[in-house]
PDB file of N, CA and C in Angstrom:
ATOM      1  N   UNK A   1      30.115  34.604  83.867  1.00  0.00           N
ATOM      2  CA  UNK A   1      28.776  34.129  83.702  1.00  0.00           C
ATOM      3  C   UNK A   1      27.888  35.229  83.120  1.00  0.00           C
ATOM      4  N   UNK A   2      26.753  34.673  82.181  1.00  0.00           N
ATOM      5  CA  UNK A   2      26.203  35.673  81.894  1.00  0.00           C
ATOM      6  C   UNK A   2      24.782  36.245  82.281  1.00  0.00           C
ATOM      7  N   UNK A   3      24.408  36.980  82.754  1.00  0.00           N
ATOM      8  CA  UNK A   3      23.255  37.578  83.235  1.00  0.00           C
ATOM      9  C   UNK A   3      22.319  37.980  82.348  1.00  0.00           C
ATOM     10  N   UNK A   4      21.129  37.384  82.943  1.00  0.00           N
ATOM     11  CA  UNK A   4      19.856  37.605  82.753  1.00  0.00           C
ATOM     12  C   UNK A   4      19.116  38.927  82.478  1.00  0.00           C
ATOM     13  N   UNK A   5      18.818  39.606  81.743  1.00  0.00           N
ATOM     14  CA  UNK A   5      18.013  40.603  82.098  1.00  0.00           C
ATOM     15  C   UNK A   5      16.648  40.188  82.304  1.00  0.00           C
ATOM     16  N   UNK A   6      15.957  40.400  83.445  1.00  0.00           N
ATOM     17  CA  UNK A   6      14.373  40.315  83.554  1.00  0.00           C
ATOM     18  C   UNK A   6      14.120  41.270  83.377  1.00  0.00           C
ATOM     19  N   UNK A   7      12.855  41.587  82.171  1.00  0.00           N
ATOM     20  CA  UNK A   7      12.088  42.944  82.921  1.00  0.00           C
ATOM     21  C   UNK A   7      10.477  42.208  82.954  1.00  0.00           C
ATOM     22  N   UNK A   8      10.097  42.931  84.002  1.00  0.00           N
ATOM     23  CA  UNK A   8       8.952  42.419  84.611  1.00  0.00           C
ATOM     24  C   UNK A   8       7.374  43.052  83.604  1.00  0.00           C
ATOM     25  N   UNK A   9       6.640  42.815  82.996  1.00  0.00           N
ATOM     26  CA  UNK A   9       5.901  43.287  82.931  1.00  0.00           C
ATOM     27  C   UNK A   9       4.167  43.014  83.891  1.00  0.00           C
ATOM     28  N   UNK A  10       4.018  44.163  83.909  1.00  0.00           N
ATOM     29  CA  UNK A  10       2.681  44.248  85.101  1.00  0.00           C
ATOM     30  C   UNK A  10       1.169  44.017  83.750  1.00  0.00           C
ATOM     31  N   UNK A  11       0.537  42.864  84.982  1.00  0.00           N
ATOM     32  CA  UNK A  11      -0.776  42.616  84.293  1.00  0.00           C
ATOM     33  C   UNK A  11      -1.624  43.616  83.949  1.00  0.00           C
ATOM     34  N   UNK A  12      -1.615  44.917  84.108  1.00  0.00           N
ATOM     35  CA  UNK A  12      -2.379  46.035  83.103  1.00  0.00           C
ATOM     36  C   UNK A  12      -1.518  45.960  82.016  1.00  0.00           C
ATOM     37  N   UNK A  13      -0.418  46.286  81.975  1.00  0.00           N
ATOM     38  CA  UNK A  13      -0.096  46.338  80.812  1.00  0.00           C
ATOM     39  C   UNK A  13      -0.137  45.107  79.813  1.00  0.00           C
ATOM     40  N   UNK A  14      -0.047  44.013  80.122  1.00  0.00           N
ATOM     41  CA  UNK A  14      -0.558  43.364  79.113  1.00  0.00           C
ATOM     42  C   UNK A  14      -1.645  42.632  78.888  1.00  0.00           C
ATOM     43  N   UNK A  15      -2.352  43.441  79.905  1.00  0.00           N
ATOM     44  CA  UNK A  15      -4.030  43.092  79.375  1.00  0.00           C
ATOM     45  C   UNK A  15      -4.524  44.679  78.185  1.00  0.00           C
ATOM     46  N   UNK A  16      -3.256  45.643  78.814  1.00  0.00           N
ATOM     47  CA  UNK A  16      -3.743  46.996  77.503  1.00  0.00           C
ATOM     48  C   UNK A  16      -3.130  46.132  76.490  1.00  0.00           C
ATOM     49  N   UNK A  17      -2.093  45.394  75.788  1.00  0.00           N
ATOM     50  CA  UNK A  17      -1.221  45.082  74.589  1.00  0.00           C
ATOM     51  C   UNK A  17      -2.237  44.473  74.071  1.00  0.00           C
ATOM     52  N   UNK A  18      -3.059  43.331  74.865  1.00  0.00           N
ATOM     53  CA  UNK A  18      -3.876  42.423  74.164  1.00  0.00           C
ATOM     54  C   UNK A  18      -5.078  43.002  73.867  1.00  0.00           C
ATOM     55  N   UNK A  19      -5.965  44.218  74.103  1.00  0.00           N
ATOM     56  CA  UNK A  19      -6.730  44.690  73.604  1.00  0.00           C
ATOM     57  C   UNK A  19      -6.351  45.399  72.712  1.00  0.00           C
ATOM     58  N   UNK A  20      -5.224  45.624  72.594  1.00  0.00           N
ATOM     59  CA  UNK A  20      -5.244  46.780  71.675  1.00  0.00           C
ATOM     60  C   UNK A  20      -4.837  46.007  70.258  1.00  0.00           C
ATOM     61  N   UNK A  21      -4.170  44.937  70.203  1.00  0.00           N
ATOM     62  CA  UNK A  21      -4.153  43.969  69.222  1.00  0.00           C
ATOM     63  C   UNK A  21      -5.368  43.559  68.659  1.00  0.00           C
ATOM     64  N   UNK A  22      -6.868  43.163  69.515  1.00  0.00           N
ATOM     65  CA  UNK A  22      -7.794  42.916  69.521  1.00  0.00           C
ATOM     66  C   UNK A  22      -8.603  43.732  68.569  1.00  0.00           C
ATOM     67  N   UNK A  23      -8.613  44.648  69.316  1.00  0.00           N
ATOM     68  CA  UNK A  23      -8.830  45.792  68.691  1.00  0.00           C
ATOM     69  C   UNK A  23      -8.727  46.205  67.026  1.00  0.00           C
ATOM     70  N   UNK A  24      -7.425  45.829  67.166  1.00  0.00           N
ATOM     71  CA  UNK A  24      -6.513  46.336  65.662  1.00  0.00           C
ATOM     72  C   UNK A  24      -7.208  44.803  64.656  1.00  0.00           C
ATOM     73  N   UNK A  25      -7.085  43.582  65.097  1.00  0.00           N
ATOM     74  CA  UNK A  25      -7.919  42.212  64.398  1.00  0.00           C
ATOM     75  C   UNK A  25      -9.082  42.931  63.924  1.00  0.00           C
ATOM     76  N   UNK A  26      -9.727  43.341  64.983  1.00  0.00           N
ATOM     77  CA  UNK A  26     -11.539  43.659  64.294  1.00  0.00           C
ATOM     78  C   UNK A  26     -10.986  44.310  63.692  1.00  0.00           C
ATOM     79  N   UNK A  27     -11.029  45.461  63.537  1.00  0.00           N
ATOM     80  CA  UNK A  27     -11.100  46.724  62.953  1.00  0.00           C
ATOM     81  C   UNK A  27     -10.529  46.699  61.454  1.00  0.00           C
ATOM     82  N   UNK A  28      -9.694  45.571  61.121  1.00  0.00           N
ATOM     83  CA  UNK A  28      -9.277  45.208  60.182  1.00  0.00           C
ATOM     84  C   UNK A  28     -10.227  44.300  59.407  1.00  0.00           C
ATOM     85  N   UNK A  29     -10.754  43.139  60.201  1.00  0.00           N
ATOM     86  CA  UNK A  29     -12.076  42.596  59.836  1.00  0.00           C
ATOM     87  C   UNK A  29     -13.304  43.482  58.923  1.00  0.00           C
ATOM     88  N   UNK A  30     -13.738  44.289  60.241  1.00  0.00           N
ATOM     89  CA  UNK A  30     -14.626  44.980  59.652  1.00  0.00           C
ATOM     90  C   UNK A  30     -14.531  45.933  58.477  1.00  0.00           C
ATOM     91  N   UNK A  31     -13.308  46.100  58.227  1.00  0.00           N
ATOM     92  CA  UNK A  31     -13.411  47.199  56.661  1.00  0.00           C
ATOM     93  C   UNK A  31     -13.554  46.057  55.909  1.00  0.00           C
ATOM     94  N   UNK A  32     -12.776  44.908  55.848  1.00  0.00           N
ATOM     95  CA  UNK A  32     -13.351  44.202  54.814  1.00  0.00           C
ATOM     96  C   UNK A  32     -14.165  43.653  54.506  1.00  0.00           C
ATOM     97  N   UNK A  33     -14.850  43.192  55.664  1.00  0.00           N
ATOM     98  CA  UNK A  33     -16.418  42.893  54.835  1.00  0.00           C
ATOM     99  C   UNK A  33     -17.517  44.102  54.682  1.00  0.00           C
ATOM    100  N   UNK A  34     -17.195  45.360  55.116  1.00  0.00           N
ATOM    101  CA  UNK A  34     -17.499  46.190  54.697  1.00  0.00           C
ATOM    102  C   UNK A  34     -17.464  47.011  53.177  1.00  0.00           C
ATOM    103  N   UNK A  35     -16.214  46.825  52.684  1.00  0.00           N
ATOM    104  CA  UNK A  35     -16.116  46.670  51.251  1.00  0.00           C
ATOM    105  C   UNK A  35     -16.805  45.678  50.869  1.00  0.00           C
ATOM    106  N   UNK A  36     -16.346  44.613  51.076  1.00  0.00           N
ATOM    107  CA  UNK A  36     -17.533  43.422  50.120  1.00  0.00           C
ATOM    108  C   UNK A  36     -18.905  43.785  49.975  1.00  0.00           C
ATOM    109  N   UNK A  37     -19.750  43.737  51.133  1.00  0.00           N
ATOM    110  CA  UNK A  37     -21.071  44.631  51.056  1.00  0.00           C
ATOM    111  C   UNK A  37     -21.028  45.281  50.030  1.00  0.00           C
ATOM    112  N   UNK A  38     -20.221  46.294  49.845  1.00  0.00           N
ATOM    113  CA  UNK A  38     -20.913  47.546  49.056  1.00  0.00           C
ATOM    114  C   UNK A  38     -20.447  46.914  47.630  1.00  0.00           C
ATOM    115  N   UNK A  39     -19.887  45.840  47.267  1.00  0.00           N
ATOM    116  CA  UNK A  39     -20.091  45.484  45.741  1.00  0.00           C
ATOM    117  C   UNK A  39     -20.992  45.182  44.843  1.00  0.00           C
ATOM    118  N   UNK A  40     -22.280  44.610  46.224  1.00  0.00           N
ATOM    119  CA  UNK A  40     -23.646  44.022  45.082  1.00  0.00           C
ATOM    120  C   UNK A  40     -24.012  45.176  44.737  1.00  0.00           C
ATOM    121  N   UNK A  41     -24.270  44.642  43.620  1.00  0.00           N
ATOM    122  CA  UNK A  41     -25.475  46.298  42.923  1.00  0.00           C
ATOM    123  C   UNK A  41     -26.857  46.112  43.531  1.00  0.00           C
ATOM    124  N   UNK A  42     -27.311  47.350  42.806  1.00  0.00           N
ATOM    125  CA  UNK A  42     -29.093  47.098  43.104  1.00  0.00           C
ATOM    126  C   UNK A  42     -29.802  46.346  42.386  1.00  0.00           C
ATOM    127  N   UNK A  43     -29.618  46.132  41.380  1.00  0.00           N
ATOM    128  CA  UNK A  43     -30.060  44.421  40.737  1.00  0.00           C
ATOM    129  C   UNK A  43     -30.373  43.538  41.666  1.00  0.00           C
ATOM    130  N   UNK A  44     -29.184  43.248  42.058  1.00  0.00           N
ATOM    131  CA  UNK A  44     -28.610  42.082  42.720  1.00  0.00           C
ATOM    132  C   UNK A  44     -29.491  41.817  44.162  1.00  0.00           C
ATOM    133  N   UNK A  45     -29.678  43.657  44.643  1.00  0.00           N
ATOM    134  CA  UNK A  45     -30.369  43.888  46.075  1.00  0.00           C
ATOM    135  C   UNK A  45     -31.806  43.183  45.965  1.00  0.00           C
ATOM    136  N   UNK A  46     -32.555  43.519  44.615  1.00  0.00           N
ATOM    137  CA  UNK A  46     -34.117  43.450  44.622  1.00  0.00           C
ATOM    138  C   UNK A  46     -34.307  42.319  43.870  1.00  0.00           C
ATOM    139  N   UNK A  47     -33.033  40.926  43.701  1.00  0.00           N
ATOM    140  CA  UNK A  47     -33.936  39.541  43.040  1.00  0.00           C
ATOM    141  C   UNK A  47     -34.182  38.890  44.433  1.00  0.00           C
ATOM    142  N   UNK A  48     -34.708  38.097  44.073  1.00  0.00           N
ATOM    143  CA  UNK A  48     -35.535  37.317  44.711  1.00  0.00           C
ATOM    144  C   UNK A  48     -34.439  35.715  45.249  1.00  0.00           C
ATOM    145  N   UNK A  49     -33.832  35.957  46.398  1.00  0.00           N
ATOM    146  CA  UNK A  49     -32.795  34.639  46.470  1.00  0.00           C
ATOM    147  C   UNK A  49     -33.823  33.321  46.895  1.00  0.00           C
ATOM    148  N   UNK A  50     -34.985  33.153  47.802  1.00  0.00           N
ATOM    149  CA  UNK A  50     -35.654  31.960  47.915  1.00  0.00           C
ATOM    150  C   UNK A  50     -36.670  31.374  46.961  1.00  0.00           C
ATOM    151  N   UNK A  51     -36.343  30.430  46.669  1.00  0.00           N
ATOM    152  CA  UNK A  51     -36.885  29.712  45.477  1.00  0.00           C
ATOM    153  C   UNK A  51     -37.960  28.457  46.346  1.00  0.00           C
ATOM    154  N   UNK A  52     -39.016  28.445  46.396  1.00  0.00           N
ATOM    155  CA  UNK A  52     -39.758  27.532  46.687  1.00  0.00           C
ATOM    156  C   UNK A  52     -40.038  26.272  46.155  1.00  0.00           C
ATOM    157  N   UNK A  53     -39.554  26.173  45.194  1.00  0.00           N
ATOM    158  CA  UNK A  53     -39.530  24.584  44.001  1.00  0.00           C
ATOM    159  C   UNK A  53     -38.077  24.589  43.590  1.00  0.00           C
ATOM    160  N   UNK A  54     -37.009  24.956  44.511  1.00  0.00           N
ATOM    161  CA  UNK A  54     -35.814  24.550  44.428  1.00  0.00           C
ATOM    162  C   UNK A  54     -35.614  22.928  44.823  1.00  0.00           C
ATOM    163  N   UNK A  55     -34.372  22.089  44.500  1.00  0.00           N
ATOM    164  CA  UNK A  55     -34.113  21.382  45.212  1.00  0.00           C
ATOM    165  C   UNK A  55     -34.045  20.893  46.190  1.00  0.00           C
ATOM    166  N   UNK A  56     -33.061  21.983  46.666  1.00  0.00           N
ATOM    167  CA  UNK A  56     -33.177  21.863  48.403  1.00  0.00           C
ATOM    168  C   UNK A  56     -34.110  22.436  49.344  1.00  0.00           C
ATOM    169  N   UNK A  57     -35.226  23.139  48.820  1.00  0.00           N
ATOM    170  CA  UNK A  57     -36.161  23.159  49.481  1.00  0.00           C
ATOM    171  C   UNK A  57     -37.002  22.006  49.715  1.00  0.00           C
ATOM    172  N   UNK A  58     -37.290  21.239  48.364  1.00  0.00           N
ATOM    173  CA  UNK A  58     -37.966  19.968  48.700  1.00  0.00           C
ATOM    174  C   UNK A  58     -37.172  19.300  49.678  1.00  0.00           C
ATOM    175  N   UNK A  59     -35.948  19.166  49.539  1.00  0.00           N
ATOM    176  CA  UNK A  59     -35.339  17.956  50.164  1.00  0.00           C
ATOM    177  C   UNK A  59     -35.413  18.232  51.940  1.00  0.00           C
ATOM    178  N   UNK A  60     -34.934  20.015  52.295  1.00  0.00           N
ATOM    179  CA  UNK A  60     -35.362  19.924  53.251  1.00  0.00           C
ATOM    180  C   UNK A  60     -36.605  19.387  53.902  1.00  0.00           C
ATOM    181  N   UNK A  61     -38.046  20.013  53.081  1.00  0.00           N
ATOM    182  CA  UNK A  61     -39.261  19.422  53.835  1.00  0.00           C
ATOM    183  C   UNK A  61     -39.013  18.128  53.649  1.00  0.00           C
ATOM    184  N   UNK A  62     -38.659  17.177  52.872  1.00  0.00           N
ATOM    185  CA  UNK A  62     -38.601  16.050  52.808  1.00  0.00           C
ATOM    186  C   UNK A  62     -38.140  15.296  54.057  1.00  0.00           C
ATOM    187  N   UNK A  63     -36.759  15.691  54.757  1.00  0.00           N
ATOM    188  CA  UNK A  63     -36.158  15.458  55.196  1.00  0.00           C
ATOM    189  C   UNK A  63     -36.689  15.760  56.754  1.00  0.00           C
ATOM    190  N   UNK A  64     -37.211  16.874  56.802  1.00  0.00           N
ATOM    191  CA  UNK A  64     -38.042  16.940  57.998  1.00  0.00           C
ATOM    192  C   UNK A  64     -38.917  17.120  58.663  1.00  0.00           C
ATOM    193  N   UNK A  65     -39.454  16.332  57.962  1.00  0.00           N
ATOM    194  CA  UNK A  65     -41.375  16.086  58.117  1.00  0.00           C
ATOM    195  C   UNK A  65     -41.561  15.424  59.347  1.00  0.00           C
ATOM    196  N   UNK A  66     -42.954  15.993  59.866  1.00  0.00           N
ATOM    197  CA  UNK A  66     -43.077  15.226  61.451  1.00  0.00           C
ATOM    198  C   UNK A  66     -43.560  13.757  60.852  1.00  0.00           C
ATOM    199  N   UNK A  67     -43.240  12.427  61.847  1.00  0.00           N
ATOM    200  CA  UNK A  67     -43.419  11.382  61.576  1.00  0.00           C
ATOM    201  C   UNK A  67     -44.950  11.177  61.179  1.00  0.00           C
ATOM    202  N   UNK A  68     -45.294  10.587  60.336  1.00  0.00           N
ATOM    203  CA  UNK A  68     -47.021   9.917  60.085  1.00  0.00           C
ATOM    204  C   UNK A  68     -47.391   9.830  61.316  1.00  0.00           C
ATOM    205  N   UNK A  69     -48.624   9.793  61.784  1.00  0.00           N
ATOM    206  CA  UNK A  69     -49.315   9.278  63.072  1.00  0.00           C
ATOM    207  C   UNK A  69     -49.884   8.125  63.123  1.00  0.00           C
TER     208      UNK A  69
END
């Protein structure tokens, strides 16, 4: 017959494995949108993104105007 090996692992240790995986996710995260950031130029920094006579600006107020009284 063939035998089992158990080995037991203890709940510190795999509450350290899972942080440290955790860990390793962000940290991987964060360089990359950290690169992205630094691609806009300064052009790009000082236009102007809200447009007040856009489309969807009207449509929002349109859309959520308090009722007539």
């Amino acid at each position: 017959m063939k035998e089992r090996l158990w080995t037991t692992i203890a709940r510190r240790d795999l509450l350290r494995a899972m942080m440290t995986a955790a860990a390793a996710t962000t940290a991987g995260t964060v360089a990359v949108e950290a690169s992205a950031a630094t691609s806009e130029s300064s052009g790009d920094k000082r236009k102007a993104r809200y447009r007040a006579d856009s489309a969807e600006v009207k449509d929002f107020y349109r859309v959520n105007r308090y009722p007539a009284k």
